[in-house]
C-alpha atoms as a PDB file:
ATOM      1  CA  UNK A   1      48.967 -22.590  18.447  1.00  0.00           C
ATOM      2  CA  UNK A   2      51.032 -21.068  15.597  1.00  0.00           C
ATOM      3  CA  UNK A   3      54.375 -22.900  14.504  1.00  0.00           C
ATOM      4  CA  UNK A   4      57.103 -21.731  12.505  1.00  0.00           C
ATOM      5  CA  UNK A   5      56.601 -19.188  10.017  1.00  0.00           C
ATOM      6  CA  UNK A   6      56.559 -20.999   6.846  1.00  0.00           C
ATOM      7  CA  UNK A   7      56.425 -17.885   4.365  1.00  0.00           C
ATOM      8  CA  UNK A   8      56.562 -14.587   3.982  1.00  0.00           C
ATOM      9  CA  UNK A   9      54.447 -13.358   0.630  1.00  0.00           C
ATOM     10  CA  UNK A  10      55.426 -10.476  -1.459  1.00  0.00           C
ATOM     11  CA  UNK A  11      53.201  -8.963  -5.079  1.00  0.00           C
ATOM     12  CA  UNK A  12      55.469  -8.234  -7.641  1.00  0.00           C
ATOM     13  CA  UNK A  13      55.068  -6.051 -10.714  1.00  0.00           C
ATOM     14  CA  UNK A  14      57.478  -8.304 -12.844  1.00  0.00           C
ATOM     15  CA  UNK A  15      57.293 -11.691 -11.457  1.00  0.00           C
ATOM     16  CA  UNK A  16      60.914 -12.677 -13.755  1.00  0.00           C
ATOM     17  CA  UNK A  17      62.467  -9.772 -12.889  1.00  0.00           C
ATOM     18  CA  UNK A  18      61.764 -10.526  -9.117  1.00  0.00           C
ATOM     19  CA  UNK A  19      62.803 -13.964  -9.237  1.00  0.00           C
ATOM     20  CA  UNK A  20      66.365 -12.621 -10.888  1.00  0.00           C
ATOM     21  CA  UNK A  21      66.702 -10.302  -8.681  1.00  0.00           C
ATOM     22  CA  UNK A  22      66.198 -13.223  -5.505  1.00  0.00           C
ATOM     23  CA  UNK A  23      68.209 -15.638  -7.905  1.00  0.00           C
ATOM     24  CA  UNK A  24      70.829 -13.007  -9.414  1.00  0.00           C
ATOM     25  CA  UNK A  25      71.220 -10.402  -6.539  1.00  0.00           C
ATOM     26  CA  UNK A  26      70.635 -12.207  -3.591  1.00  0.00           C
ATOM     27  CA  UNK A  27      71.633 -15.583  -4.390  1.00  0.00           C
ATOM     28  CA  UNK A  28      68.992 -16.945  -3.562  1.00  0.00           C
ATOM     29  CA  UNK A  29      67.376 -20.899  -4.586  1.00  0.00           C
ATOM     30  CA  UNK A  30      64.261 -20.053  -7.021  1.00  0.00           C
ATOM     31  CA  UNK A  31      61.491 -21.786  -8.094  1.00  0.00           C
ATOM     32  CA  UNK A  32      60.051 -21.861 -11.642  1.00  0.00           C
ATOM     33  CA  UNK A  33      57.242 -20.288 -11.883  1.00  0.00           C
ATOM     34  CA  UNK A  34      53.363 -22.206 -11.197  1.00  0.00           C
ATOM     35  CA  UNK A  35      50.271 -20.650 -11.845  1.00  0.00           C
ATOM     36  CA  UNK A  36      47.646 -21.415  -9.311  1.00  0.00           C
ATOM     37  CA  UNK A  37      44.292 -20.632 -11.266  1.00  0.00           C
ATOM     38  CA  UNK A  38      42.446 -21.058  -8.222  1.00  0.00           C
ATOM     39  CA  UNK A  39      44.463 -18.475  -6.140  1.00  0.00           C
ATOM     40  CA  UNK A  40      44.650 -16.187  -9.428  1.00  0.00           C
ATOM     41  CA  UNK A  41      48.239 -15.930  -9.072  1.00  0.00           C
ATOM     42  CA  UNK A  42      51.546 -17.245 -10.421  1.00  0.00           C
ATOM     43  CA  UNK A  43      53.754 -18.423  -7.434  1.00  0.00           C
ATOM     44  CA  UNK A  44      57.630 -18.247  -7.019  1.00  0.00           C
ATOM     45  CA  UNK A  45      59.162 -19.876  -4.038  1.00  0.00           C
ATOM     46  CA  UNK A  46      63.039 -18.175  -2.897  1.00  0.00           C
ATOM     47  CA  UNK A  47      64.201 -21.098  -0.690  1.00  0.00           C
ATOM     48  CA  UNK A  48      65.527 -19.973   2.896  1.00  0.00           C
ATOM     49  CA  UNK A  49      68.001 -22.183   5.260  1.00  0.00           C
ATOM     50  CA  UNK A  50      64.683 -21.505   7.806  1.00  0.00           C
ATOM     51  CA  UNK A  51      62.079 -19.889   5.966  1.00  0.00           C
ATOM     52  CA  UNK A  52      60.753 -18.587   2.290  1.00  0.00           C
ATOM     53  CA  UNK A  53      59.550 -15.982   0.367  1.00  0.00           C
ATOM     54  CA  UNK A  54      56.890 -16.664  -2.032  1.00  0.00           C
ATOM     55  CA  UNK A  55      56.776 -13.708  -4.750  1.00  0.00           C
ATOM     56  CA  UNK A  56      52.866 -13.543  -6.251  1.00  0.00           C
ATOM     57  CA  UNK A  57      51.544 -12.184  -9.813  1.00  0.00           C
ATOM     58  CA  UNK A  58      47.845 -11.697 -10.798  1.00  0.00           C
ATOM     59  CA  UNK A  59      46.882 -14.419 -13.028  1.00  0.00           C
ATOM     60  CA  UNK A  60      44.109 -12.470 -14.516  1.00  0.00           C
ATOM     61  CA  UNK A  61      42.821  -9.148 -14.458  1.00  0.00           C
ATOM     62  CA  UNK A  62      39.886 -10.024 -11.716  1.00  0.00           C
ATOM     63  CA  UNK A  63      42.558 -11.700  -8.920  1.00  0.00           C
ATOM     64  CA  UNK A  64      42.733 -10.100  -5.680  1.00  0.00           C
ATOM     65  CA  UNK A  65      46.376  -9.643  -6.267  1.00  0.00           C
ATOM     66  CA  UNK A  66      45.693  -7.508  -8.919  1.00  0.00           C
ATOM     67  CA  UNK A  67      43.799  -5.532  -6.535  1.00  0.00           C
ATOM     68  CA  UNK A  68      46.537  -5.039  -4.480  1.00  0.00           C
ATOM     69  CA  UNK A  69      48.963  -4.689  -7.230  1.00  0.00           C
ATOM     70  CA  UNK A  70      46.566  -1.323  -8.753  1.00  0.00           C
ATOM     71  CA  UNK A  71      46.809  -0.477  -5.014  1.00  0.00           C
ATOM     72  CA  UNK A  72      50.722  -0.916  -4.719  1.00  0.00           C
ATOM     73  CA  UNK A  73      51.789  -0.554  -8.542  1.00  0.00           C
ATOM     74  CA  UNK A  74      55.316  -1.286  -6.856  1.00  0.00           C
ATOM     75  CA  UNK A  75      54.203  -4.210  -5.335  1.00  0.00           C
ATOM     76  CA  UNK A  76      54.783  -4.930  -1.580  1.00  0.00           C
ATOM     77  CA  UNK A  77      54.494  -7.130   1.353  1.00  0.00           C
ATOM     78  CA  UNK A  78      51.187  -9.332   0.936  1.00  0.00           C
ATOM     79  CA  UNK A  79      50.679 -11.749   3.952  1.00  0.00           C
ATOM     80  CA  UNK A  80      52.878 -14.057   6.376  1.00  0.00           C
ATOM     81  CA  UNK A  81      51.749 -17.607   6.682  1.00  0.00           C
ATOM     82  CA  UNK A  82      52.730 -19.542   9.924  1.00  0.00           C
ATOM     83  CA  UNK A  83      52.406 -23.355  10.032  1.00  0.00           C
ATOM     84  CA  UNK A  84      49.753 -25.159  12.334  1.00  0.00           C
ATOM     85  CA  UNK A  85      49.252 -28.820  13.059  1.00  0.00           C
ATOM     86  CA  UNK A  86      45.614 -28.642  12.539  1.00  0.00           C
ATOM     87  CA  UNK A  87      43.476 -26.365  10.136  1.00  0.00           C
ATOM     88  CA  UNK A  88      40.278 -27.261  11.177  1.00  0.00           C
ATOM     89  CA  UNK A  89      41.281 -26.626  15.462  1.00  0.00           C
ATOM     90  CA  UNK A  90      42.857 -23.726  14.359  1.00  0.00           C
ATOM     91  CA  UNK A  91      39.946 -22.481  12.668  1.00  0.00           C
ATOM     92  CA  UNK A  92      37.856 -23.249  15.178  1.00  0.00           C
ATOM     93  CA  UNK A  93      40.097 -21.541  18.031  1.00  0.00           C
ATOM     94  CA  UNK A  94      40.068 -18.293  15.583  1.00  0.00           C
ATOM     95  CA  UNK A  95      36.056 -18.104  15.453  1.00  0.00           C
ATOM     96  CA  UNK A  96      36.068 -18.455  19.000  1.00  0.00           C
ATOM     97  CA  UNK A  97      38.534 -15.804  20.065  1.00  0.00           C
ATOM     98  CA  UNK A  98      36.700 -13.342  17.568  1.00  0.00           C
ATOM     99  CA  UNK A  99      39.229 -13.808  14.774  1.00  0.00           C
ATOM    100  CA  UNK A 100      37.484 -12.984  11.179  1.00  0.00           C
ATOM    101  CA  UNK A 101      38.729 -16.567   8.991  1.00  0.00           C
ATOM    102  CA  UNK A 102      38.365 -15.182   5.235  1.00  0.00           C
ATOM    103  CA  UNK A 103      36.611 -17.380   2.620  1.00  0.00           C
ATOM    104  CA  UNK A 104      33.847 -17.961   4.647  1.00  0.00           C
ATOM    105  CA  UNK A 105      35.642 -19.852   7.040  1.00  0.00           C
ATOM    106  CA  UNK A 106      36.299 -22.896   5.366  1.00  0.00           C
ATOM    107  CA  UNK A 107      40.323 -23.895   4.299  1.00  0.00           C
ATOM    108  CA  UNK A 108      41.352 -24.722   0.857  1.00  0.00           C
ATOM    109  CA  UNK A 109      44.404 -25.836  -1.034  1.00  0.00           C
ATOM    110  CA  UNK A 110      47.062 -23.757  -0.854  1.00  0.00           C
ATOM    111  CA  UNK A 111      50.194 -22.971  -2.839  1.00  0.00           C
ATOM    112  CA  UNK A 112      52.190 -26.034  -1.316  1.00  0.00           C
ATOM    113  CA  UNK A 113      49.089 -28.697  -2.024  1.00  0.00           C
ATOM    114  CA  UNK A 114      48.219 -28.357   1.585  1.00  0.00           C
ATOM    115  CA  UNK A 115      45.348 -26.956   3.546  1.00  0.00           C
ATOM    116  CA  UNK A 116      45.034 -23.074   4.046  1.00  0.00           C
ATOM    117  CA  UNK A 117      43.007 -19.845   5.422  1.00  0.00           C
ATOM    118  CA  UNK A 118      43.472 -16.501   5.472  1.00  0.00           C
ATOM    119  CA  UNK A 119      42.659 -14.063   8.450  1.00  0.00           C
ATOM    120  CA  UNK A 120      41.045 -10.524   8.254  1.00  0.00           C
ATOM    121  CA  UNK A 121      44.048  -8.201   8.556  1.00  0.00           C
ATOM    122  CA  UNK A 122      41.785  -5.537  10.742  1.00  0.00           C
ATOM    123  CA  UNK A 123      42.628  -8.481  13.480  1.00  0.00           C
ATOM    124  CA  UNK A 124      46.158  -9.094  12.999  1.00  0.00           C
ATOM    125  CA  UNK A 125      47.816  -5.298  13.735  1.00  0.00           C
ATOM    126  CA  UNK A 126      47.290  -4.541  10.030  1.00  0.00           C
ATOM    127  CA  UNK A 127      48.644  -7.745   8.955  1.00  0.00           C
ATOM    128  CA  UNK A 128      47.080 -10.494   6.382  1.00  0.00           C
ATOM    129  CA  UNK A 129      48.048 -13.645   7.525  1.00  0.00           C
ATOM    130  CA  UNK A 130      47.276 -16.977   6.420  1.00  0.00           C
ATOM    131  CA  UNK A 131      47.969 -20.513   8.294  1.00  0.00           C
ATOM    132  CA  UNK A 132      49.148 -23.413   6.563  1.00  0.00           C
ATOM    133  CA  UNK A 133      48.353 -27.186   7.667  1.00  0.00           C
ATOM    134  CA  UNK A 134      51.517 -28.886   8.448  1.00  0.00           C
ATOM    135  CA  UNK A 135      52.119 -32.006   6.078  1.00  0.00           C
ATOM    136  CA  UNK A 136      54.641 -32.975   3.278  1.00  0.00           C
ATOM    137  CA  UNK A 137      53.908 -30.540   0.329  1.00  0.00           C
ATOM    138  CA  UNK A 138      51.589 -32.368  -2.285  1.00  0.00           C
ATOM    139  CA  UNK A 139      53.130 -29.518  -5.043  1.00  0.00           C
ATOM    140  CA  UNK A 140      56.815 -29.642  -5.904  1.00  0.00           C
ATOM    141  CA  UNK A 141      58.596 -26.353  -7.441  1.00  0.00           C
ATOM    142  CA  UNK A 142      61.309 -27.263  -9.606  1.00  0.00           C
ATOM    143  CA  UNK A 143      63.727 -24.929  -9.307  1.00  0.00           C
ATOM    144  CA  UNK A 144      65.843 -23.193 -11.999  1.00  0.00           C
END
């Protein structure tokens, strides 16, 4: 059922000092920053020839990546997302096999305009993982 992996997510402490470091260090192809209110983060996106890395910051003092980030004052790896053709099959297959789908398991709007849910990480080896609708992204980052 799963595709490609489309992103791996990482919390940051100091979401410009994160980006330089992709940008700077790395070399990497980096996205302005966008806050997502309704995520209660601030997305980057570090462009990969196969892949990305999106670097998250609380928006707000009551996001769940705050949570993690008083959890992980370093910050750390947050959650891989792998690309599926249909949300709403793949939810379904999830319930069935068991599979905990977070947010009550309905999708929403992810960070690239398309569809999105997250799975329990006490079913994925530890792991938080979220799967992304495939589609053209209805959110551009412009890069800097």
């Amino acid at each position: 059922m799963i595709g490609k992996l489309n992103h791996i997510a990482i919390v940051v402490p100091d979401l410009a000092a994160a980006a330089n470091l992709y940008k700077e260090t790395l070399g990497g192809r980096v996205s302005n920053p966008v806050d997502m209110p309704e995520h209660g983060v601030t997305t980057v996106f570090v462009e990969l020839d196969n892949s990305k890395v999106e670097l998250l910051h609380p928006l707000g003092e009551d996001s769940a990546v705050q949570n993690f980030l008083n959890n992980n004052p370093g910050g750390g790896m947050h959650h891989v997302c792998y690309e599926v053709p249909d949300i709403d099959a793949a939810i379904k297959q999830m319930v069935d096999k068991g599979a905990r789908v977070l947010g009550g398991g309905k999708s929403k709007i992810g960070a690239h305009g398309l569809p999105v849910v997250f799975l329990h990480p006490k079913d994925f080896c530890g792991t938080l993982v979220e799967l992304e609708e495939i589609g053209e992204p209805q959110i551009s980052y412009t890069m800097m």
